[in-house]
C-alpha atoms as a PDB file:
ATOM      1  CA  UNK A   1     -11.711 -16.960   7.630  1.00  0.00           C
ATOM      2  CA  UNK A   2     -10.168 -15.184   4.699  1.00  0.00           C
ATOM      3  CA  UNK A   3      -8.292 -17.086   1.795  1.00  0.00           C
ATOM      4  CA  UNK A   4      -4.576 -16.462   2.015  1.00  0.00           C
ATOM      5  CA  UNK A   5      -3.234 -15.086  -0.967  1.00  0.00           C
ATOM      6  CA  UNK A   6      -0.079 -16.646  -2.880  1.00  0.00           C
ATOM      7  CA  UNK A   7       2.203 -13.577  -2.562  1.00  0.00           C
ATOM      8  CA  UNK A   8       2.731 -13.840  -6.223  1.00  0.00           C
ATOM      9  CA  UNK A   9      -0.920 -14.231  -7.374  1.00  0.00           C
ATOM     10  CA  UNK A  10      -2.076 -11.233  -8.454  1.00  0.00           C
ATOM     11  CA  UNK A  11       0.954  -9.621  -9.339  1.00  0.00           C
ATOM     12  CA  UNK A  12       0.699  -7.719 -12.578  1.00  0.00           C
ATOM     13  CA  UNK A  13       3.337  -9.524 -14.908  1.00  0.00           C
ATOM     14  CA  UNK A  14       4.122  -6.159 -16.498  1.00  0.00           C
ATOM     15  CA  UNK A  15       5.066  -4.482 -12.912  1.00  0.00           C
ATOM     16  CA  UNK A  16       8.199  -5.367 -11.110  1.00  0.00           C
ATOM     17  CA  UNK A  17       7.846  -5.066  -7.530  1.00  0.00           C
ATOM     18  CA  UNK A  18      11.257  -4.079  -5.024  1.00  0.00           C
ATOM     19  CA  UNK A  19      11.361  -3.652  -1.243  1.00  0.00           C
ATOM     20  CA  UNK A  20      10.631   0.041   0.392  1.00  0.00           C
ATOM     21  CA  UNK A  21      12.024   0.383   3.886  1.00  0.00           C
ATOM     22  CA  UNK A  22      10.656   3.438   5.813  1.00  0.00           C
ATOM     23  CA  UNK A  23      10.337   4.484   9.245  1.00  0.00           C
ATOM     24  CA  UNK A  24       6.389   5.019  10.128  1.00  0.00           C
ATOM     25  CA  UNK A  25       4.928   6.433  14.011  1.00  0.00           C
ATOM     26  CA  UNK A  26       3.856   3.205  15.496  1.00  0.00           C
ATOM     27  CA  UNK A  27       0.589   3.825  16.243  1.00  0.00           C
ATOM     28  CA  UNK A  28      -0.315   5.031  12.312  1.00  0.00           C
ATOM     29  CA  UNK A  29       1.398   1.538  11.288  1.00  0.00           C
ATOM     30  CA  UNK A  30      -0.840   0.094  13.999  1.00  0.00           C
ATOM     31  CA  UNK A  31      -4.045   1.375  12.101  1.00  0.00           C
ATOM     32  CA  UNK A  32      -3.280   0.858   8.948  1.00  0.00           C
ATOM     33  CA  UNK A  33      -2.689  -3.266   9.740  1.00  0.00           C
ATOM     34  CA  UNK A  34      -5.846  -3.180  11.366  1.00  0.00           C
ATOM     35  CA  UNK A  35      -7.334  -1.796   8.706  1.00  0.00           C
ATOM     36  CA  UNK A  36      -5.784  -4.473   5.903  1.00  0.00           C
ATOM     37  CA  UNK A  37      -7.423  -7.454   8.274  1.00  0.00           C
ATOM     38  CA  UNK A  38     -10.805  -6.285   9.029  1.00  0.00           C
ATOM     39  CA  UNK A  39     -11.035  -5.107   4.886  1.00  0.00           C
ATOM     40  CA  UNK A  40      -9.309  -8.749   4.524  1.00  0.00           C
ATOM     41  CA  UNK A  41      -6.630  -7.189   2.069  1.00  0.00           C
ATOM     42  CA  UNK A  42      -2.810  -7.574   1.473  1.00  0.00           C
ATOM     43  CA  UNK A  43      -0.818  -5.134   3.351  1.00  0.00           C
ATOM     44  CA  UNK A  44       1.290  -4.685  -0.006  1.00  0.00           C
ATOM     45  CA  UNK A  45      -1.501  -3.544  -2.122  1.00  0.00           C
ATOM     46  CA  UNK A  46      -2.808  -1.060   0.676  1.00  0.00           C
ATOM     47  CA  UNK A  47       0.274   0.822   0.663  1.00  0.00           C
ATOM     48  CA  UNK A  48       1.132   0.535  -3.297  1.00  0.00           C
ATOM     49  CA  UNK A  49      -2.814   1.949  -3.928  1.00  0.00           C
ATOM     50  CA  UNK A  50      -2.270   4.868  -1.011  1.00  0.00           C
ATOM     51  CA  UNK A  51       1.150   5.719  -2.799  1.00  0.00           C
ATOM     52  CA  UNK A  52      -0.661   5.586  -6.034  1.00  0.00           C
ATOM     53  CA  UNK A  53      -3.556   8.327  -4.918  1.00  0.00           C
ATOM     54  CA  UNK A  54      -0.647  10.297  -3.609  1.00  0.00           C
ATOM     55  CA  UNK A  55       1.322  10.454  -6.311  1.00  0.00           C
ATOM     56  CA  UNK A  56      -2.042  11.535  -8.363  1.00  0.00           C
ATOM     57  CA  UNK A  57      -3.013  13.995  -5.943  1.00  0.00           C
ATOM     58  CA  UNK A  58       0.400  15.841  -5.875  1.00  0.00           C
ATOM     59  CA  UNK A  59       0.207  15.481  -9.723  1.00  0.00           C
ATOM     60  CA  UNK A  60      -3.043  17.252 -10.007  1.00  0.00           C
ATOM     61  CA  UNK A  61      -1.795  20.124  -7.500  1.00  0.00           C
ATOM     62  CA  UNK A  62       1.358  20.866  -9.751  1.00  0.00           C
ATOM     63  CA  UNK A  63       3.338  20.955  -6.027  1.00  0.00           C
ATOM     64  CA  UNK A  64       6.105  18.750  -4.378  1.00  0.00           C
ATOM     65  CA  UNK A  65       5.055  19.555  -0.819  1.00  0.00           C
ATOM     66  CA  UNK A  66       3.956  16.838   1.358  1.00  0.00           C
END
């Protein structure tokens, strides 16, 4: 069984963290829990590193579009 995680463990001191509420098709938010338990990984740092390569991605492009 995987080690639970104090939520405040492995926080960077230097980054703040605040709440994002947004409205995701249920099966994709489905997946992507799935996906956090079998890779035994906070749901929080999935979504923070996938808005991270986003944000780099759309960088590198030069383009707003999603």
């Amino acid at each position: 069984m995987a080690r639970r995680t104090n939520y405040f463990e492995d926080i960077d001191q230097h980054e703040r963290l605040v709440n994002l509420n947004a409205r995701v098709p249920k099966d994709l938010w489905r997946r992507v829990r799935v996906q956090c338990l079998k890779e035994e990984r906070l749901l929080r740092h999935f979504i923070t590193e996938a808005l991270r390569q986003r944000l780099r991605v759309v960088g590198r492009s030069g383009t707003g579009s999603t």
